[in-house]
Protein backbone atom coordinates (compact mmCIF):
# COMPACT_ATOMS: atom_id res chain seq x y z
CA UNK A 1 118.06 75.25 88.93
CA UNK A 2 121.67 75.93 87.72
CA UNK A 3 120.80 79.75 87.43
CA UNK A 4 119.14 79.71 90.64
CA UNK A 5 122.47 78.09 92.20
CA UNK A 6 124.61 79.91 90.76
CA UNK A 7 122.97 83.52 91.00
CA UNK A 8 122.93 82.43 94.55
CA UNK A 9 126.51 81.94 95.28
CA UNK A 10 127.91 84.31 92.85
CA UNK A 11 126.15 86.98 94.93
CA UNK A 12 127.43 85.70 98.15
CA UNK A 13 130.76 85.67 96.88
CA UNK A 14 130.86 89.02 95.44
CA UNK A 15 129.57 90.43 99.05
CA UNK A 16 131.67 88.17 101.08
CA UNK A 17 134.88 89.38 99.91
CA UNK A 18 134.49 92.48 98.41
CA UNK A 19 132.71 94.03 101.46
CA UNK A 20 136.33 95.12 103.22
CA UNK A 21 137.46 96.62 99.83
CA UNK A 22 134.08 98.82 100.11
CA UNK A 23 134.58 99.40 103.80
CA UNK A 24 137.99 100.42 103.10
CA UNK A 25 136.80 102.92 100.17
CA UNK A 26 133.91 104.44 102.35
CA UNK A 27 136.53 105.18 104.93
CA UNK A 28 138.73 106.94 102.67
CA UNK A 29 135.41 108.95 101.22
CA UNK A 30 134.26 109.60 105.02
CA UNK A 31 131.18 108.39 104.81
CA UNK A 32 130.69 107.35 108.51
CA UNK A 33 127.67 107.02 110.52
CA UNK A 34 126.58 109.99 112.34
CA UNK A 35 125.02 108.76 116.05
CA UNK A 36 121.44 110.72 116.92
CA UNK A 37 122.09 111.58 120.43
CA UNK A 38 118.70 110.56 121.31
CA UNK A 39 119.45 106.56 121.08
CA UNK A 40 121.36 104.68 123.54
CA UNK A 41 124.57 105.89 124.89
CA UNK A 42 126.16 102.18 123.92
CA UNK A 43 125.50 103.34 120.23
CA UNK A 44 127.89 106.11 119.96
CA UNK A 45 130.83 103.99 120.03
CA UNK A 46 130.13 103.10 116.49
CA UNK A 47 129.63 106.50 115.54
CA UNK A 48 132.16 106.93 112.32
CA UNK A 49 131.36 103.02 111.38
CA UNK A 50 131.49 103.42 107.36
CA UNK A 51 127.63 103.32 106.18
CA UNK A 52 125.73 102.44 102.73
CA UNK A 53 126.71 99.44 102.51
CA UNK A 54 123.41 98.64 100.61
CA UNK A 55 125.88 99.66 97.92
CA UNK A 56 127.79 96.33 98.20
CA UNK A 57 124.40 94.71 98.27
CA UNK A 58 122.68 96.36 95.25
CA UNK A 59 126.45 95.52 93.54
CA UNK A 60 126.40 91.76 94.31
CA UNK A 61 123.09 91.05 93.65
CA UNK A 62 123.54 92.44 90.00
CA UNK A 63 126.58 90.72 89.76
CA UNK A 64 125.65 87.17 90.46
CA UNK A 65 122.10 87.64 88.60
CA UNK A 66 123.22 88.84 84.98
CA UNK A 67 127.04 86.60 85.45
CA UNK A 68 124.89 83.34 86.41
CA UNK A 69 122.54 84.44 82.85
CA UNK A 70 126.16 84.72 81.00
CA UNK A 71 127.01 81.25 82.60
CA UNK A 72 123.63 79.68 81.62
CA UNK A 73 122.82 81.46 78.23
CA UNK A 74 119.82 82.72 80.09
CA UNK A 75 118.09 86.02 78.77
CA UNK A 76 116.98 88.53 81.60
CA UNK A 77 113.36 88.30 82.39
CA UNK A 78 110.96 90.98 82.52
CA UNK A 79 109.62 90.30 85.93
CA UNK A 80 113.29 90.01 87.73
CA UNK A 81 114.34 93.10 86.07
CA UNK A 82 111.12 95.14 87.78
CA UNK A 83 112.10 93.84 90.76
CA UNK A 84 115.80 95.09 90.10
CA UNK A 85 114.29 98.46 89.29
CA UNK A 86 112.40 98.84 92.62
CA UNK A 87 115.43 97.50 94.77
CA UNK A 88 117.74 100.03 92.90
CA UNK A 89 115.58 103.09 92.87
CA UNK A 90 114.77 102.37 96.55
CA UNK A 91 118.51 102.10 97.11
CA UNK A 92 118.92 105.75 95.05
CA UNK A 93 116.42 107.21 97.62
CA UNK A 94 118.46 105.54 100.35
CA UNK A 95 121.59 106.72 99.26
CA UNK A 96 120.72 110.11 98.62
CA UNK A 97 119.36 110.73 102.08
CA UNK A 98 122.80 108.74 103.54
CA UNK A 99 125.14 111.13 101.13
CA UNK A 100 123.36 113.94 102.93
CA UNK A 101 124.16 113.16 106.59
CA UNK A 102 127.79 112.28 105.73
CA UNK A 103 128.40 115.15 103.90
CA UNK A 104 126.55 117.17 106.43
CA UNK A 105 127.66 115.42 109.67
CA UNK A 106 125.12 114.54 111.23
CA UNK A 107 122.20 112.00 111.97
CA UNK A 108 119.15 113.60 109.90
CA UNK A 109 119.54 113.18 106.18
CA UNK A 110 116.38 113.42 103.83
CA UNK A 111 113.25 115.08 105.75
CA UNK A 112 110.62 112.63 106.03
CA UNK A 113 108.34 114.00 103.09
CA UNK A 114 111.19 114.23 100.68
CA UNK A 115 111.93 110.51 101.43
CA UNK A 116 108.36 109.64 100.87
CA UNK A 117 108.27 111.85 97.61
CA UNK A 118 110.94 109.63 96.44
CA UNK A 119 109.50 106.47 97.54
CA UNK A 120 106.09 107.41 95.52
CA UNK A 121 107.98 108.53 92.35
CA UNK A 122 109.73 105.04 92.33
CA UNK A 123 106.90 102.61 93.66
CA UNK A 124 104.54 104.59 91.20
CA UNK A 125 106.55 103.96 88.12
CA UNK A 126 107.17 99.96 89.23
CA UNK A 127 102.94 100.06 89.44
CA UNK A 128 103.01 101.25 86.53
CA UNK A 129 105.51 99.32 84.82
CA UNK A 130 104.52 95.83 86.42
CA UNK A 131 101.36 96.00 84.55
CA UNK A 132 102.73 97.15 81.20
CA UNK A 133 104.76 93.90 79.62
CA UNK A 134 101.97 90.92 79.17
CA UNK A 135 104.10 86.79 78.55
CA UNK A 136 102.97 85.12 76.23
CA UNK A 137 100.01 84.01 78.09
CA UNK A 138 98.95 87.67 78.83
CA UNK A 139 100.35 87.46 82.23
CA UNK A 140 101.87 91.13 83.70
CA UNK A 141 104.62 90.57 86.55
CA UNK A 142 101.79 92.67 88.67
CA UNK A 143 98.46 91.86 88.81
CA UNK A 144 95.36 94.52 89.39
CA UNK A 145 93.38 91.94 91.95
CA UNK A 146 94.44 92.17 95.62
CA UNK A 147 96.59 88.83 96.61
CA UNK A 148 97.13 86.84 99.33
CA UNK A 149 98.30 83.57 97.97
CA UNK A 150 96.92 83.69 94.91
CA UNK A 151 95.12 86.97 93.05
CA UNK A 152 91.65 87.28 95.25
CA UNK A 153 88.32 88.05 93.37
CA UNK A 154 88.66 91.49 94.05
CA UNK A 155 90.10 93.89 91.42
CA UNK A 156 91.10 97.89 90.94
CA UNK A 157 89.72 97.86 87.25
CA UNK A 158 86.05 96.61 88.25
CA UNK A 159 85.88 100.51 89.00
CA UNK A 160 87.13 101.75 85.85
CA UNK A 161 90.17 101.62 83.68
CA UNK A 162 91.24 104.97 85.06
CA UNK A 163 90.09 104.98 88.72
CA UNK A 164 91.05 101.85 88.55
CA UNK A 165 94.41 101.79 87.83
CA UNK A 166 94.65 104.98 89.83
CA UNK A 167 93.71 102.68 92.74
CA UNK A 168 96.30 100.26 92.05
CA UNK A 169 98.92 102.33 91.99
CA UNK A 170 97.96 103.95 94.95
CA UNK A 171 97.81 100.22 96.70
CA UNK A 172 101.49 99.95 95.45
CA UNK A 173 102.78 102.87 96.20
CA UNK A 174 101.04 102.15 100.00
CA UNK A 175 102.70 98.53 100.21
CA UNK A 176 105.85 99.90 98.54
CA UNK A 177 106.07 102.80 102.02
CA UNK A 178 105.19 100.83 104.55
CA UNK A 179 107.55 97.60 103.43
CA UNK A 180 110.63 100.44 102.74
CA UNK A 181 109.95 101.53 105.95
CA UNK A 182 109.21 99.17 108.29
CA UNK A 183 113.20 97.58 107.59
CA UNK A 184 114.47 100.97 107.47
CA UNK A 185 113.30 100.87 110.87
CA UNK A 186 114.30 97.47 111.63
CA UNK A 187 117.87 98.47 110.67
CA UNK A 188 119.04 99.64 114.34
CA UNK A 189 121.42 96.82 115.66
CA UNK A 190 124.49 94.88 114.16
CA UNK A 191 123.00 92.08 111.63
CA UNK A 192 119.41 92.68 112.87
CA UNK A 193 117.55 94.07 109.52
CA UNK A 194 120.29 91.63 107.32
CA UNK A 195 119.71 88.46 109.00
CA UNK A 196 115.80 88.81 108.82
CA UNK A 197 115.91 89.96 105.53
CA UNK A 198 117.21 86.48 104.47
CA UNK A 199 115.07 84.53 106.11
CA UNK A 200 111.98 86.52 104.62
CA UNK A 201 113.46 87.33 101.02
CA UNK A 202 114.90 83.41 101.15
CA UNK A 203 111.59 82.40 101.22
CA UNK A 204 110.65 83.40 98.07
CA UNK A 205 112.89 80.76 96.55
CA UNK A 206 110.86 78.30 97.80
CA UNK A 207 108.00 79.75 96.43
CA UNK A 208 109.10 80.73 93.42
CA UNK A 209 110.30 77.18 92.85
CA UNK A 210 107.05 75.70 94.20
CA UNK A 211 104.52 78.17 91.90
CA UNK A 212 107.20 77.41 88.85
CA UNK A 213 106.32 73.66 89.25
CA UNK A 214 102.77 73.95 89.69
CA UNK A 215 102.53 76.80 86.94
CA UNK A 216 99.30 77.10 84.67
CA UNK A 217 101.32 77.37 82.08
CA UNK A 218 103.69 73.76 82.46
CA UNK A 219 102.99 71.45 79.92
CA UNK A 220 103.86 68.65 82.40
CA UNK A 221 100.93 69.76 85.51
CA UNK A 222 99.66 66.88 86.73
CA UNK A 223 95.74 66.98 85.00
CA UNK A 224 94.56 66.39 89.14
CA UNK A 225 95.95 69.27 90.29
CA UNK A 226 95.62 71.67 87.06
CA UNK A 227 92.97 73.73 88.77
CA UNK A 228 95.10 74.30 91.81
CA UNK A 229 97.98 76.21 89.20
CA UNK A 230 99.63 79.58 89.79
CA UNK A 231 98.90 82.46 87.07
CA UNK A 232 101.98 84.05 88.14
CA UNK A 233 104.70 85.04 85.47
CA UNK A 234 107.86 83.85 85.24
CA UNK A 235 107.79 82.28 88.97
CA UNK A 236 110.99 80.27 88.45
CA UNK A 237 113.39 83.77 88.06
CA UNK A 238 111.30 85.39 90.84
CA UNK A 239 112.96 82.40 92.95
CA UNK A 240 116.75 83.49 90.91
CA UNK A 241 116.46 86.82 91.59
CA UNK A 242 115.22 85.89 95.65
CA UNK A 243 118.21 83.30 95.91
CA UNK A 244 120.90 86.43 94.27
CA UNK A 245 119.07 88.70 96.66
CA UNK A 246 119.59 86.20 99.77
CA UNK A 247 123.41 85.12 98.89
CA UNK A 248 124.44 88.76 98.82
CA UNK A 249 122.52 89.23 101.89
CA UNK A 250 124.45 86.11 103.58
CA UNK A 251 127.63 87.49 102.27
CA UNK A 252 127.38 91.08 103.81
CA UNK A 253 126.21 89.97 107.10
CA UNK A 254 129.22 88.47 107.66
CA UNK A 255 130.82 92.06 108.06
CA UNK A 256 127.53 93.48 109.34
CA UNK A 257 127.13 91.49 112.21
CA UNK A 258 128.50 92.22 116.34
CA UNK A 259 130.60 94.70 116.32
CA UNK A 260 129.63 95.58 112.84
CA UNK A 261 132.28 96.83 110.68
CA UNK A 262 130.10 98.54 108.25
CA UNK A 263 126.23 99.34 108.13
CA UNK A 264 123.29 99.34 106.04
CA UNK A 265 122.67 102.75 105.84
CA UNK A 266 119.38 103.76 104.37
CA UNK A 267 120.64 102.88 101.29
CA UNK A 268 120.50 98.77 102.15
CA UNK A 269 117.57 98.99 104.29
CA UNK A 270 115.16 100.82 101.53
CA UNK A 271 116.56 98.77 98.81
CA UNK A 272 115.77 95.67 100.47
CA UNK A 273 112.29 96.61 101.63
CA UNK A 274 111.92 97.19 97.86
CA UNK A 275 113.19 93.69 96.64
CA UNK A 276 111.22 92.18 99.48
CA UNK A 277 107.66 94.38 98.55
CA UNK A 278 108.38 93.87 94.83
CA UNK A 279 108.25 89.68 95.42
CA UNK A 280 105.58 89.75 97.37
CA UNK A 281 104.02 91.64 94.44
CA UNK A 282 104.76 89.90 91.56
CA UNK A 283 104.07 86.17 93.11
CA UNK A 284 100.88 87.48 94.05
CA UNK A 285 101.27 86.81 97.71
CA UNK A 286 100.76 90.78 98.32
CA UNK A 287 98.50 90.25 101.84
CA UNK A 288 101.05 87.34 103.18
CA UNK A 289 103.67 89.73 103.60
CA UNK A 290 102.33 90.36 106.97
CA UNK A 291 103.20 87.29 108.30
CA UNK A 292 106.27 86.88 105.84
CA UNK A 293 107.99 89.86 106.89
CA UNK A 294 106.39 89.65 110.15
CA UNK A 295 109.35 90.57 112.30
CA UNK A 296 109.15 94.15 110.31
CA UNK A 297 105.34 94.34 110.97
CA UNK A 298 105.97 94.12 114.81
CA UNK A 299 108.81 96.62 114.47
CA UNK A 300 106.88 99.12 112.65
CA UNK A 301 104.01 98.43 114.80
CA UNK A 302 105.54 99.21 117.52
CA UNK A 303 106.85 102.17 116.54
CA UNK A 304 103.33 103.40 115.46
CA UNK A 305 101.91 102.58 118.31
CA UNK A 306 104.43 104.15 120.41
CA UNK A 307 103.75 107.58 118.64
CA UNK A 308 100.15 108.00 118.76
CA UNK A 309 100.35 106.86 122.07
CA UNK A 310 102.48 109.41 123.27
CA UNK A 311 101.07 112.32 121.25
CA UNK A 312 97.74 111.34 122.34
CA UNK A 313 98.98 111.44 126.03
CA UNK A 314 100.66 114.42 125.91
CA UNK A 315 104.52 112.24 126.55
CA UNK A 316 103.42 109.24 128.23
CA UNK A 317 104.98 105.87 126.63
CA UNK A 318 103.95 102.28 126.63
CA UNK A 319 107.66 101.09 125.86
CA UNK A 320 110.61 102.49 127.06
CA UNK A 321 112.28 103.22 123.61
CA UNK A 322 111.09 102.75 119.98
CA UNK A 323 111.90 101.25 117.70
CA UNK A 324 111.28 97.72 119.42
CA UNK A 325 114.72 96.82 119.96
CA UNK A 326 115.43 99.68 121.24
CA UNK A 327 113.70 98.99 123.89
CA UNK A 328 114.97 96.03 124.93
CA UNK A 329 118.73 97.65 124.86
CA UNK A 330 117.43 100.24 127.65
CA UNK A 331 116.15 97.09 129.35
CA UNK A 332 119.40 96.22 129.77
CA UNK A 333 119.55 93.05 127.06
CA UNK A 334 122.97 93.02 125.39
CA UNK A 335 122.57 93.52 121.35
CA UNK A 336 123.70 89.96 120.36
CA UNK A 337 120.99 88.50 122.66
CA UNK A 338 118.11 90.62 120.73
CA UNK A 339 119.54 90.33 117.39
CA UNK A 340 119.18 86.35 117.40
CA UNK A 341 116.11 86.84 119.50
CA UNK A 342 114.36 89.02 117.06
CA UNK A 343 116.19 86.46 113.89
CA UNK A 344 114.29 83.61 115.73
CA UNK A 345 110.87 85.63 115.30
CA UNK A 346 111.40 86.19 111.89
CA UNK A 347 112.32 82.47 111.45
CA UNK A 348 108.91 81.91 113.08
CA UNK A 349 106.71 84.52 111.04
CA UNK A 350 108.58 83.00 107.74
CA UNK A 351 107.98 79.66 109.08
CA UNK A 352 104.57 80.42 109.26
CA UNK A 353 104.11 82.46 105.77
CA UNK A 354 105.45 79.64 104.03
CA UNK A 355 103.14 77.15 105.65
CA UNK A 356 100.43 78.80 105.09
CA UNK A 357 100.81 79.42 101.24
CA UNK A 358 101.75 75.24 101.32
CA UNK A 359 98.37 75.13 103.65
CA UNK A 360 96.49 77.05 100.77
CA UNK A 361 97.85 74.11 98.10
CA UNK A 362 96.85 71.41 100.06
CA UNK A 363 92.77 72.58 100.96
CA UNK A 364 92.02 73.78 97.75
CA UNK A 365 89.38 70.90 96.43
C-alpha cells in the first residue's frame, strides 16, 4: 500500500511542477502544434501550443514508480515493467510521428500505415514478451485464453502451439491498435483524452488491489471464497503501476486543461492507450475494456461509423464533424461544456466496468 501511495503521488508531483519547465523547453525547441485546416476555425488559435507532452507523462510515471521501489526496498516486477515497455514504445511511435510535423510544419506527421507498422512491431513484441516470464506459480503477465473478468474457457493454443500463439499475438496486436487509437482520437480538446484517461486507467487500482486480495496464490484467502480467486500475476503492482500512471495523469492535466498550455501530442495519447490496453491485458479483464474505456469506444465508433457512412454515400454524413466532439463544437457547445460532458461519460462507463467485474465476484456460486 505504501508503494502504491507513494508511486502515486511521486508521479503527480513530478508532472505537476515540472510540466512548465517542459513547456518552456518545447518552446525553445519549436515544437508547436501545427492546426489541420480542416477542424474548427476556434482551433487555430492554439496553433503553436508546445506539443508531446506525453514526454512529461512517460517521465513522471517512471519517476514515481522505480523512486517509490527505492523508498520501499521494492524490486521491479515483471508484469509492471511490460506494461512500461508498451506505454514507452507506444510513446516512441507517438513521438516520432509528432517530431515529424514540427520539424516539417505542418499537421500530418507519420502516414497512417507507418504508424500502424510501428504499433504492430511494439504490441507484437509485448505479446510476445507477456507470455515469456512464468511466477513462481507458472503464471505469465499475459494469458493465451480470451478475458473478460477472468481468463474465459477459450484459448489460442487449443489450435496449436504455433497457430496458436500466432493467433494471440494477432489478438494483441488488434487490442493494442484499436485501444492506441481510439485515445489518439479522443485527444482533440483541452483535458478531454487526460481527464478520461484517469478515470479509466484509475480504475485499475481498484482492481488490482481487489484481485491482489482475493489472489489464488494468498496464503490468507478465506477457504469460502478460494474458488472465486484471481490467477492473475502480480495484481498488487498492476494497481502501483495504474496509481503512478493516474498521478502523473492528474498532475499534467492541470496544464492541459482550458486554454491548454501544452498538449498531448501523439506521443501522450498512444502511450496511454498502451498503459491502458496493457492493464486490461495483464489483469485479464481484456473484453471489459469496452465498457472501461467506454468513452474511447464511442469516440472511435463514431468516427468509424462516420467514414463508411460517407464513403458508402458518396459524401453524405450522419454527424456534422468527426471525431465526436467535434461535432458538438460545430454545434455550437463551448469546449469546457463537452470536455466535462464527455469526463462524466467516462465516469459512467468506468462506473459501470468496475461494477460489473465486483458483479462477477459476488454471482459466482
Amino acid at each position: 500500500m505504501i508503494t502504491l501511495i507513494a508511486a502515486g503521488g511521486l508521479s503527480m508531483v513530478f508532472s505537476l511542477f515540472m510540466t512548465p519547465v517542459f513547456i518552456r523547453l518545447f518552446k525553445k525547441l519549436a515544437w508547436g502544434q501545427y492546426i489541420n485546416i480542416d477542424g474548427p476555425s476556434s482551433h487555430q488559435v492554439k496553433r503553436g501550443t508546445p506539443t508531446m507532452g506525453g514526454i512529461v507523462i512517460i517521465l513522471a510515471t517512471l519517476f514515481g514508480y522505480f523512486v517509490a521501489l527505492l523508498i520501499t526496498q521494492n524490486p521491479p516486477a515483471t508484469s509492471v515493467l511490460l506494461v512500461l515497455f508498451l506505454m514507452v514504445g507506444l510513446g516512441v511511435v507517438g513521438f516520432v510521428d509528432d517530431f515529424i510535423k514540427t520539424h516539417k510544419k505542418r499537421s500530418l506527421g507519420l502516414g497512417p500505415a507507418a504508424k500502424i507498422v510501428g504499433q504492430i512491431v511494439v504490441g507484437g513484441a509485448f505479446a510476445l514478451l507477456a507470455i515469456s516470464f512464468p511466477d513462481a506459480r507458472g503464471n505469465t503477465a499475459a494469458s493465451t485464453h480470451i478475458s473478460v473478468v477472468r481468463d474465459l474457457d477459450f484459448d489460442f493454443l487449443s489450435w496449436g502451439l504455433v497457430i496458436g500463439i500466432i493467433a494471440f499475438v494477432a489478438w494483441i496486436v488488434i487490442m493494442v491498435i484499436a485501444t492506441s487509437n481510439a485515445v489518439n482520437l479522443t485527444d482533440g480538446l483541452d483535458g478531454l483524452a487526460p481527464g478520461s484517461a484517469i478515470l479509466a486507467i484509475g480504475s485499475f487500482i481498484i482492481i488490482g488491489f481487489w484481485q491482489a486480495n482475493q489472489s489464488c496464490s494468498s496464503l490468507t484467502l478465506d477457504p469460502d471464497v478460494q474458488f472465486k480467486c484471481y490467477n492473475v500475476s502480480q495484481p498488487l503492482d498492476l494497481a502501483v503501476i495504474a496509481a503512478a500512471i493516474s498521478g502523473a495523469l492528474i498532475g499534467f492535466l492541470w496544464w492541459n486543461t482550458n486554454p491548454a498550455k501544452i498538449f498531448l501530442g501523439d506521443t501522450g495519447s498512444l502511450a496511454i492507450g498502451g498503459a491502458l490496453v496493457a492493464l486490461a491485458i495483464e489483469s485479464r479483464t481484456e473484453l471489459l475494456l469496452v465498457l472501461i474505456g467506454g468513452i474511447f469506444v464511442i469516440v472511435a465508433g463514431q468516427g468509424v461509423i462516420q467514414l463508411t457512412y460517407f464513403r458508402l454515400t458518396g459524401g453524405k454524413r450522419i454527424w456534422r464533424a468527426s471525431p465526436l466532439h467535434h461535432h458538438f463544437e460545430v454545434k455550437g457547445w463551448a469546449e469546457v461544456t463537452i470536455v466535462v460532458r464527455f469526463w462524466i461519460i467516462a465516469g459512467l462507463c468506468v462506473a459501470a466496468g468496475v461494477g460489473a467485474f465486483y458483479l462477477e465476484w459476488i454471482l459466482q456460486t
